[in-house]
Protein backbone atom coordinates (compact mmCIF):
# COMPACT_ATOMS: atom_id res chain seq x y z
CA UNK A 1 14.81 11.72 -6.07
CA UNK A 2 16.36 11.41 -9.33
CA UNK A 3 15.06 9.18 -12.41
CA UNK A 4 17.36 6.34 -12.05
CA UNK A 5 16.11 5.40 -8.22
CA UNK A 6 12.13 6.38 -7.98
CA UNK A 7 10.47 6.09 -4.91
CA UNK A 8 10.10 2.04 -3.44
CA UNK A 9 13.54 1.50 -5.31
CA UNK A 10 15.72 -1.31 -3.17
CA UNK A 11 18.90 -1.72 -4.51
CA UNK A 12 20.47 -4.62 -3.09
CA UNK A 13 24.45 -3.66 -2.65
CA UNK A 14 26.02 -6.52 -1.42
CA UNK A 15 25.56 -10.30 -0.02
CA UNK A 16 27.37 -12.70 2.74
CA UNK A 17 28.31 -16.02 0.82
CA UNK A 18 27.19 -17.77 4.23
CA UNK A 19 23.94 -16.50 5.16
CA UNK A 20 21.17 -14.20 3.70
CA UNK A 21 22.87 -11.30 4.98
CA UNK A 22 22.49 -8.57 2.52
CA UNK A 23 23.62 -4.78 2.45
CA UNK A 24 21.04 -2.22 0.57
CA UNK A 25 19.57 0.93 -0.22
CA UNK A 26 15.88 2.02 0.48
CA UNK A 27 14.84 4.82 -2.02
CA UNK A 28 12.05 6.82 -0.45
CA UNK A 29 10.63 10.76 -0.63
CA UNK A 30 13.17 12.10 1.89
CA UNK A 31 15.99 10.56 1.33
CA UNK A 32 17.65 7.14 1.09
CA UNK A 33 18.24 4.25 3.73
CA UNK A 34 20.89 2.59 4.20
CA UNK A 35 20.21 -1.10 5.75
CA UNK A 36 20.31 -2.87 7.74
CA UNK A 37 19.07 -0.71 9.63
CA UNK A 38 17.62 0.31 13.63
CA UNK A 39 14.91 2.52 13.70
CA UNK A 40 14.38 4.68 16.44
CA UNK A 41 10.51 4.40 17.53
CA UNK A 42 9.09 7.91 17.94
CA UNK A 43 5.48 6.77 19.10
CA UNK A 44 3.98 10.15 19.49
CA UNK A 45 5.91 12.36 17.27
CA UNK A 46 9.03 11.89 19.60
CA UNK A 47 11.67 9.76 20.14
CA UNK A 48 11.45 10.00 23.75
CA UNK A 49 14.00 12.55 25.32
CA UNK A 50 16.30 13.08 22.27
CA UNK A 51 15.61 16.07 19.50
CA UNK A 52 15.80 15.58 15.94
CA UNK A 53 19.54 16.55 15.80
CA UNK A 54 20.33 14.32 18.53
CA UNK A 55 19.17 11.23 16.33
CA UNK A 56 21.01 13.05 13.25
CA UNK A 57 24.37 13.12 15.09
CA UNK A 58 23.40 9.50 16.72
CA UNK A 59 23.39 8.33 12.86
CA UNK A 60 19.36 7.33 12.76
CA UNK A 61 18.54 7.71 9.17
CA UNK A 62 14.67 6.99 9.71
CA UNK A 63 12.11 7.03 12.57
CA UNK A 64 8.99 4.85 13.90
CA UNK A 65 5.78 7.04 14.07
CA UNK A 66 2.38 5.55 15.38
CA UNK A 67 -0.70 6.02 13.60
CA UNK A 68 -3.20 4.52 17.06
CA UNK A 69 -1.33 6.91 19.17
CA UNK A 70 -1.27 9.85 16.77
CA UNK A 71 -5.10 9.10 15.63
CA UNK A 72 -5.77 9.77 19.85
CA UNK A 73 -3.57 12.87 20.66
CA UNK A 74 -2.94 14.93 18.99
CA UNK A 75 -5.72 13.84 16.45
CA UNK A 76 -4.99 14.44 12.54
CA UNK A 77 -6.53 17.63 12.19
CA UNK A 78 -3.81 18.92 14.31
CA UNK A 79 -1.08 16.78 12.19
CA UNK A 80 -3.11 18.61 9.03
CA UNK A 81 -3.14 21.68 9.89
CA UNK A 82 0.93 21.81 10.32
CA UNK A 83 1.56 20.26 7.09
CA UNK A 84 2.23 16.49 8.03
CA UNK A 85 4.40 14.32 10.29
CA UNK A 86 7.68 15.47 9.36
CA UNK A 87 6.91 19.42 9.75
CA UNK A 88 5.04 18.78 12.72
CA UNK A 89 7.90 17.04 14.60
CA UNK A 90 10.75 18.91 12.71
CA UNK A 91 12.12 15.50 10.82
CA UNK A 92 13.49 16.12 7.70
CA UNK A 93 14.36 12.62 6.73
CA UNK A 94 12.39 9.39 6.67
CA UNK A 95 9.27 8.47 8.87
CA UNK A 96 7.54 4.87 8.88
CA UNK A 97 4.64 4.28 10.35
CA UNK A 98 3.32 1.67 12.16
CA UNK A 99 -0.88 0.81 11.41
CA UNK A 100 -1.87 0.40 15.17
CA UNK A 101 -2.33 -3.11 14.52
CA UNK A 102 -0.35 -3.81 17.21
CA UNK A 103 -1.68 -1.42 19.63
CA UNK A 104 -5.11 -2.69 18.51
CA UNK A 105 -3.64 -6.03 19.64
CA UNK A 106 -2.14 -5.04 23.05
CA UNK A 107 -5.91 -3.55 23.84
CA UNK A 108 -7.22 -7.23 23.83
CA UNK A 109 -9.56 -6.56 27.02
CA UNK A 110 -10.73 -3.49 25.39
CA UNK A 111 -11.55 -4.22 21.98
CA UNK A 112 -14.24 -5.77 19.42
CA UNK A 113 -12.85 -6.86 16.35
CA UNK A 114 -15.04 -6.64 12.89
CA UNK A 115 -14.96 -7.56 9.41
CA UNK A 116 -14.32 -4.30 8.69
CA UNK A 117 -11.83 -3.12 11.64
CA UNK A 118 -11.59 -2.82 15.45
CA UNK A 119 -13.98 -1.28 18.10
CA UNK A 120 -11.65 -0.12 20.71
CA UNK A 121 -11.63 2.29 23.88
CA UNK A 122 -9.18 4.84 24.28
CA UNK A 123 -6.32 4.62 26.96
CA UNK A 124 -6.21 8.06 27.03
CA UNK A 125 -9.79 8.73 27.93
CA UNK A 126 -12.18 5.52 27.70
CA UNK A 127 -13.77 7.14 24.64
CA UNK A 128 -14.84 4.49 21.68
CA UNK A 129 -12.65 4.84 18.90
CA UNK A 130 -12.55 2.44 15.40
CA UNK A 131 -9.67 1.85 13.33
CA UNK A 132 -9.89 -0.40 10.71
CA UNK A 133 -7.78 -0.79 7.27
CA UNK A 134 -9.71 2.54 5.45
CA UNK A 135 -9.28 4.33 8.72
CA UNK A 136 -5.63 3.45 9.38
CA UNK A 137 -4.65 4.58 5.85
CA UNK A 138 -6.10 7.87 5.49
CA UNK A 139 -4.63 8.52 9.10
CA UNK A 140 -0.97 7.69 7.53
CA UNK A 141 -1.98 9.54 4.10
CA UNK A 142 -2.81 12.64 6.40
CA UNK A 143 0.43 12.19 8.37
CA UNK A 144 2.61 11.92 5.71
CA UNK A 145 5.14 9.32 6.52
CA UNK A 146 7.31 7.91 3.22
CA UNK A 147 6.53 3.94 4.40
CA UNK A 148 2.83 3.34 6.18
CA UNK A 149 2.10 0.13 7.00
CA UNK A 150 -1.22 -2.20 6.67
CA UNK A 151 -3.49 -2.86 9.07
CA UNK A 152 -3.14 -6.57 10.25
CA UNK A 153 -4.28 -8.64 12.92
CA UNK A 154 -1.40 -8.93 15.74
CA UNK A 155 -1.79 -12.79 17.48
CA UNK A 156 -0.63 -13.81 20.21
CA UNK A 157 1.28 -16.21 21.95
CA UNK A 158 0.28 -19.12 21.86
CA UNK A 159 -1.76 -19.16 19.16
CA UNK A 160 -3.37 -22.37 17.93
CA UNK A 161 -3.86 -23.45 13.51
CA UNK A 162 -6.98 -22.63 13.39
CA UNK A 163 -7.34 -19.50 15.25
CA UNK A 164 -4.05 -18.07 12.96
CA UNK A 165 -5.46 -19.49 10.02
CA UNK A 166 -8.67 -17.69 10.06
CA UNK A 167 -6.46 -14.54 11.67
CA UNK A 168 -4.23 -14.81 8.84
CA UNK A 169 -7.42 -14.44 5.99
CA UNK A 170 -9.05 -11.39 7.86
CA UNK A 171 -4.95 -10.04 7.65
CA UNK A 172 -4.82 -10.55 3.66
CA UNK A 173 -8.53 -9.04 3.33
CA UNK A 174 -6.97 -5.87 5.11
CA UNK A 175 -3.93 -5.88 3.28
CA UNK A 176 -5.82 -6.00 -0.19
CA UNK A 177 -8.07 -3.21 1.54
CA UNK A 178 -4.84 -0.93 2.85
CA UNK A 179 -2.83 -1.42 -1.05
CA UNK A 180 -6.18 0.09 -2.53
CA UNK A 181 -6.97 2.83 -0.28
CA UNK A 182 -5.82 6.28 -1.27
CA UNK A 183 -1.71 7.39 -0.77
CA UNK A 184 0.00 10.37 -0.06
CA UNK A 185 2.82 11.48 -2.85
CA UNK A 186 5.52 8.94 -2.30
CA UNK A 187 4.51 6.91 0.26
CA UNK A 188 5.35 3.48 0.00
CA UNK A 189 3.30 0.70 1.52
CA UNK A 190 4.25 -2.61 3.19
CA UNK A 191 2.43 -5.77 4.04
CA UNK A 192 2.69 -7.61 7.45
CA UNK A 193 3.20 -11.50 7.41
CA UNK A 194 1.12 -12.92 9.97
CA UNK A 195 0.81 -16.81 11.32
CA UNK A 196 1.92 -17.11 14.53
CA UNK A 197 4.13 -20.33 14.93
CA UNK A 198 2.61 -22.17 12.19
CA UNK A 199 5.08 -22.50 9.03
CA UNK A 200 2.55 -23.15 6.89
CA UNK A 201 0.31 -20.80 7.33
CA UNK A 202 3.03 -18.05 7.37
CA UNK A 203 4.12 -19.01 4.12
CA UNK A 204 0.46 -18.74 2.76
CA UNK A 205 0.59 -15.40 4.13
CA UNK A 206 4.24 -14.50 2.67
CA UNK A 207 2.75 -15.64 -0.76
CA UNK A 208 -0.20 -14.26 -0.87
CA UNK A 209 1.14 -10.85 0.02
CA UNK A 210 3.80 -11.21 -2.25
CA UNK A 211 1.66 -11.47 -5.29
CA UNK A 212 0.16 -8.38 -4.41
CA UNK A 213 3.55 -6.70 -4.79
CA UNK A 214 3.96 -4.56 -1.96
CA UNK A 215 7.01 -2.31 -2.20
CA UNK A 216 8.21 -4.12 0.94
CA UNK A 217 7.29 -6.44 3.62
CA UNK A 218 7.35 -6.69 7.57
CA UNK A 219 7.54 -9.95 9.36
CA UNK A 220 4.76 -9.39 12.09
CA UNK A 221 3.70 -11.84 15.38
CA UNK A 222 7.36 -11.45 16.26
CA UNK A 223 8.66 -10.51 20.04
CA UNK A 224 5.44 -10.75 21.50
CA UNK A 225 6.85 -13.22 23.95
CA UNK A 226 7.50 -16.41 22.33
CA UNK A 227 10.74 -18.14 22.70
CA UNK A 228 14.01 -16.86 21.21
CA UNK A 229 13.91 -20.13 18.74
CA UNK A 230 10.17 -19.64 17.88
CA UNK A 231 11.18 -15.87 16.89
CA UNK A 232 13.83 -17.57 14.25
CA UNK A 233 11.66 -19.72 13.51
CA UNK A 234 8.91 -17.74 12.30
CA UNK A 235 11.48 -15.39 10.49
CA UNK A 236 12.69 -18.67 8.82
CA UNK A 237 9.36 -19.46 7.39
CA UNK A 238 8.59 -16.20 6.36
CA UNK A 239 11.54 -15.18 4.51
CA UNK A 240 12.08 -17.74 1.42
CA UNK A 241 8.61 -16.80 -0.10
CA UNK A 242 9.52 -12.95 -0.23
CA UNK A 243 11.11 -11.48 -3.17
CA UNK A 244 14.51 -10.84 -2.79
CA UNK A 245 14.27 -7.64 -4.83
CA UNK A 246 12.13 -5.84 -1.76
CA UNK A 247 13.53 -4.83 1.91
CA UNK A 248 12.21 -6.75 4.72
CA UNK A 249 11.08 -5.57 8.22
CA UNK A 250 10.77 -7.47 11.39
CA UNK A 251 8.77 -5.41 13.77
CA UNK A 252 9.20 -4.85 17.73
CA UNK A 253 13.17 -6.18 17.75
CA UNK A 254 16.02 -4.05 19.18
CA UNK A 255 18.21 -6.89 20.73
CA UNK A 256 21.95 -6.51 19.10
CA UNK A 257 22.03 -10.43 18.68
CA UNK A 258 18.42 -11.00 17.46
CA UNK A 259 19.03 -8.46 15.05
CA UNK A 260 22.07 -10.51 13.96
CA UNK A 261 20.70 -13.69 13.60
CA UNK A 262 17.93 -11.75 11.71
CA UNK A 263 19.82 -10.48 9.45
CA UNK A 264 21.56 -13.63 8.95
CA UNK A 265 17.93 -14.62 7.60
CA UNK A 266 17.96 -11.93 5.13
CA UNK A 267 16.00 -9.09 7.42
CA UNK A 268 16.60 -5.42 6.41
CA UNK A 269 15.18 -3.27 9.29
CA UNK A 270 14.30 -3.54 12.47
CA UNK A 271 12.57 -1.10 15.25
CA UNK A 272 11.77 -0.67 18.98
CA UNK A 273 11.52 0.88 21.93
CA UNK A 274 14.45 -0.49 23.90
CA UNK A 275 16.86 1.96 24.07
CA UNK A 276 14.50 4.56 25.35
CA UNK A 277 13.01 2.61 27.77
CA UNK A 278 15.84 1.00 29.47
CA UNK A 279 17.66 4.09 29.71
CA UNK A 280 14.46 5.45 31.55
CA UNK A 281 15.03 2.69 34.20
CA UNK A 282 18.98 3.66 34.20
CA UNK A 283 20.41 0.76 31.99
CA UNK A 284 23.29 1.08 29.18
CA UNK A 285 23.37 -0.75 26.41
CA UNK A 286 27.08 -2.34 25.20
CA UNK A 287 28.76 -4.12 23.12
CA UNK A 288 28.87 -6.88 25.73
CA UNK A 289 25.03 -6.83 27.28
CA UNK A 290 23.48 -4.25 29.46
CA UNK A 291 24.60 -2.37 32.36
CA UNK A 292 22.82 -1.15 35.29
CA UNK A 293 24.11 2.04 35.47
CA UNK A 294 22.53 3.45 38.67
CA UNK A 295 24.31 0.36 40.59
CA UNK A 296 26.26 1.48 43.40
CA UNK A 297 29.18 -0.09 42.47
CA UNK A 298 29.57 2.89 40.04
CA UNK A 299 29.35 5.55 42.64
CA UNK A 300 33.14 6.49 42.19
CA UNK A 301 33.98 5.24 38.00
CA UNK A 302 35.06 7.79 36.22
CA UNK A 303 35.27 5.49 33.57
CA UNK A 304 32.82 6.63 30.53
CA UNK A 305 29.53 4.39 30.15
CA UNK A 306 30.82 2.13 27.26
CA UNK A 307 34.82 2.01 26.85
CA UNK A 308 35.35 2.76 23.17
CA UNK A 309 32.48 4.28 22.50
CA UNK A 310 32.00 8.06 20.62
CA UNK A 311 28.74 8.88 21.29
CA UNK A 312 28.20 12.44 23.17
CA UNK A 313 27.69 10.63 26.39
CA UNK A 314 30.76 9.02 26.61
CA UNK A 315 32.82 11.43 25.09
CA UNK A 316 32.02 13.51 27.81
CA UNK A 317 30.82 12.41 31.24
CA UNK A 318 31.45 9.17 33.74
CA UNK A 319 29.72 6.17 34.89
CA UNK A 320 29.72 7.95 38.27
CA UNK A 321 28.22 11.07 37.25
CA UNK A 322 25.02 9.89 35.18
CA UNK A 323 24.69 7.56 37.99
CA UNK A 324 24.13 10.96 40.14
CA UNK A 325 21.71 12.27 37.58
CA UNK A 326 19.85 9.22 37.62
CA UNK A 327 19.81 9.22 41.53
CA UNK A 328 19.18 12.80 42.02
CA UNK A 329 16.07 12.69 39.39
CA UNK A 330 17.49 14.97 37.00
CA UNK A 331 16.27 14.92 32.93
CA UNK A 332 19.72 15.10 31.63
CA UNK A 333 20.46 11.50 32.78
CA UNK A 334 17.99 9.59 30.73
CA UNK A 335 18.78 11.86 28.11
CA UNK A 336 22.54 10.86 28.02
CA UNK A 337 21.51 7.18 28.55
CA UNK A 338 19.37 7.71 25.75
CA UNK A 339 21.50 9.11 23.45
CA UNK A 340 24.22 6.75 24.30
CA UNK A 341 21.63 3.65 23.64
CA UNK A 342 20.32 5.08 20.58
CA UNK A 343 24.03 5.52 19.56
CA UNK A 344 24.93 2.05 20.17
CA UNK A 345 22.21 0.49 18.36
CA UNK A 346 22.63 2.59 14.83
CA UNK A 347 26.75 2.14 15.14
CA UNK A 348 25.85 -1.61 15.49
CA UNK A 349 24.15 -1.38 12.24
CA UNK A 350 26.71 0.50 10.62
CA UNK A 351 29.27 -2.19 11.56
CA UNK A 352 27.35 -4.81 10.83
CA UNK A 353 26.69 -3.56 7.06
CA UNK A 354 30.34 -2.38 6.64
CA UNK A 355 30.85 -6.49 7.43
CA UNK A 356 28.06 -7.39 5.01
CA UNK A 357 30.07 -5.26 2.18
CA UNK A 358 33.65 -6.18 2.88
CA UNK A 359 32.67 -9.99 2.76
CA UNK A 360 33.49 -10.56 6.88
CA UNK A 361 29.82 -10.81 8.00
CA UNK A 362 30.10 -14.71 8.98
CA UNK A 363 33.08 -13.60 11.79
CA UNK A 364 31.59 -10.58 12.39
CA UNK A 365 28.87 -12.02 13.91
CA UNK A 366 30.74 -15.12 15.06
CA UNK A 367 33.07 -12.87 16.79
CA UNK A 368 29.96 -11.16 18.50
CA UNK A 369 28.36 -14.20 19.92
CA UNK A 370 31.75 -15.10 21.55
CA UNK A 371 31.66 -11.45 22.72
CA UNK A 372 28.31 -11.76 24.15
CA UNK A 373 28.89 -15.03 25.69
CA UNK A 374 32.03 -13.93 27.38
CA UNK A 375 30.35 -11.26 28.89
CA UNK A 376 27.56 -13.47 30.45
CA UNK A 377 30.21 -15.74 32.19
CA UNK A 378 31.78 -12.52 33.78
CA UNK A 379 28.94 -11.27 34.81
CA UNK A 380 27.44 -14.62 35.93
């Protein structure tokens, strides 16, 4: 890293004159980020059937690890002893990792929540396990990872004033708690807006975390099954009290048009699991929606999964043959699906920046919503 861009450094490269679309570059102890940008979630030290050189030639610059999975199996000792997250998995570039606050949330029937953290059992083995904002951070100061992230309180939808306002203080307590706590060389840390669907109260949170001066910020409560206009909505009220001089992260979204009209509200990076799971259950992801690739209808195509596209899956095999994978149970199907998802998701990024840069963003993703919406009256 040289002098001139330390660790935490966001340069901010370019701007749409419509929206809050911006192009920049994420500084951090292996390596720079370009964003926007999709990362890949690799939940327990693997993004699920591809190897690191898959998501190298599949143009992922950084990966999702997750601290409540990692804590269970393989425990941190094990991370330890092989030298941290990145030498453990074989990842030479950058890792963020996610708290467990969310996987703390998703536990709901299983957990106590604390001043101090969460009482939880395991879904591995029933044991009792707590994780709270000291716990969390030496986890991700063990593992390694160049961006760890706080440990918040995850609501849920619905979620009335009251409950998020008193949510939202017990998130800001932990945030305070998480900033303090001891680092590993390098690694950045971000806070997590919480709120639910109250504007207020998210921008109490977006303030409040912003005079801490966190080297960045996610957007959290997001795509945890509130309408599509709620999600914007809660990115809308989040965003303005941020400082524009630090990236921002909404969690949990993989959608090609969510992540658009996120953007458009001045987002920086996204992550989920979608491409690997859909590809699991046989489904592409284009340019013009998903396909269903084990369909019979593409028995005999020899066409390639997505016309146009250069990922390794399309450059090389048919519709009708990773249907026959899928069919006949074999790996290498969900592997190719995989790789072609993850493909489509990063190259989506990549166009969407190049957009950002050469001033076109606004038809960019104009032309995109006429794409999608095309797409949904052929198939409809």
């Amino acid at each position: 890293m040289s002098a001139d861009h330390p660790y935490g450094t966001f340069e901010v490269l370019a701007c749409d004159a419509r929206s809050r679309a911006r192009a920049g570059l994420l500084h951090t102890a292996h390596g720079a980020v370009e964003t926007p940008v999709f990362m890949p979630v690799g939940t327990q030290a693997t993004v699920k059937a591809l190897e690191p050189r898959d998501l190298l030639e599949n143009g992922a610059s950084i990966i999702l690890g997750n601290t409540y999975h990692l804590v269970l199996r393989p425990g941190m000792d094990v991370v330890a002893n092989a030298g941290g997250l990145h030498r453990f998995m074989g990842w030479e570039r950058p890792i963020l990792t996610d708290s467990g606050g969310f996987q703390v949330f998703s536990l709901a029937k299983m957990r106590k929540l604390t001043p101090e953290g969460c009482w939880f059992n395991s879904h591995i083995d029933g044991r009792r396990v707590f994780l709270g904002p000291r716990e969390s951070m030496e986890a991700q100061r063990i593992l390694g990872s160049d961006i760890a992230m706080v440990f918040d309180e995850c609501l849920p939808w619905p979620c009335d004033a009251a409950r998020a306002a008193k949510s939202v203080e017990t998130t800001l307590a932990w945030a305070s708690m998480s900033l303090d706590a001891p680092h590993a060389p390098g690694q950045l840390v971000f806070g997590i807006v919480q709120g639910g669907a109250h504007d207020a109260i998210r921008r109490h949170c977006a303030e409040e975390l912003a005079a801490m001066d966190f080297p960045g910020y996610a957007i959290g409560g997001v795509s945890v099954g509130e309408p599509e206009d709620v999600m914007y909505k809660a990115v809308d009220a989040s965003v303005p009290f941020l400082p524009e001089s630090k990236p921002r992260y909404v969690m949990g979204l993989g959608v090609m048009r969510q992540m658009a009209e996120c953007v458009a509200r001045g987002v920086d990076m996204f992550d989920c699991v979608i491409p690997t799971r859909v590809a699991r259950h046989g489904t592409a992801i284009t340019r013009g929606g998903n396909v269903a690739i084990k369909a019979a209808k593409w028995e005999r195509d020899l066409s390639p999964v997505e016309e146009g596209c250069t990922c390794y899956c399309c450059r090389n095999f048919t519709r009708s043959y990773v249907r026959h994978l899928l069919h006949a149970g074999e790996i290498l199907g969900v592997r190719l699906l995989t790789i072609h998802n993850v493909h489509r998701l990063t190259e989506f990024m990549r166009e969407m920046r190049a957009s950002i840069v050469d001033g076109t963003f606004s038809d960019f993703r104009r032309q995109f919503q006429q794409q999608e919406q095309q797409q949904k009256e052929t198939t409809e």
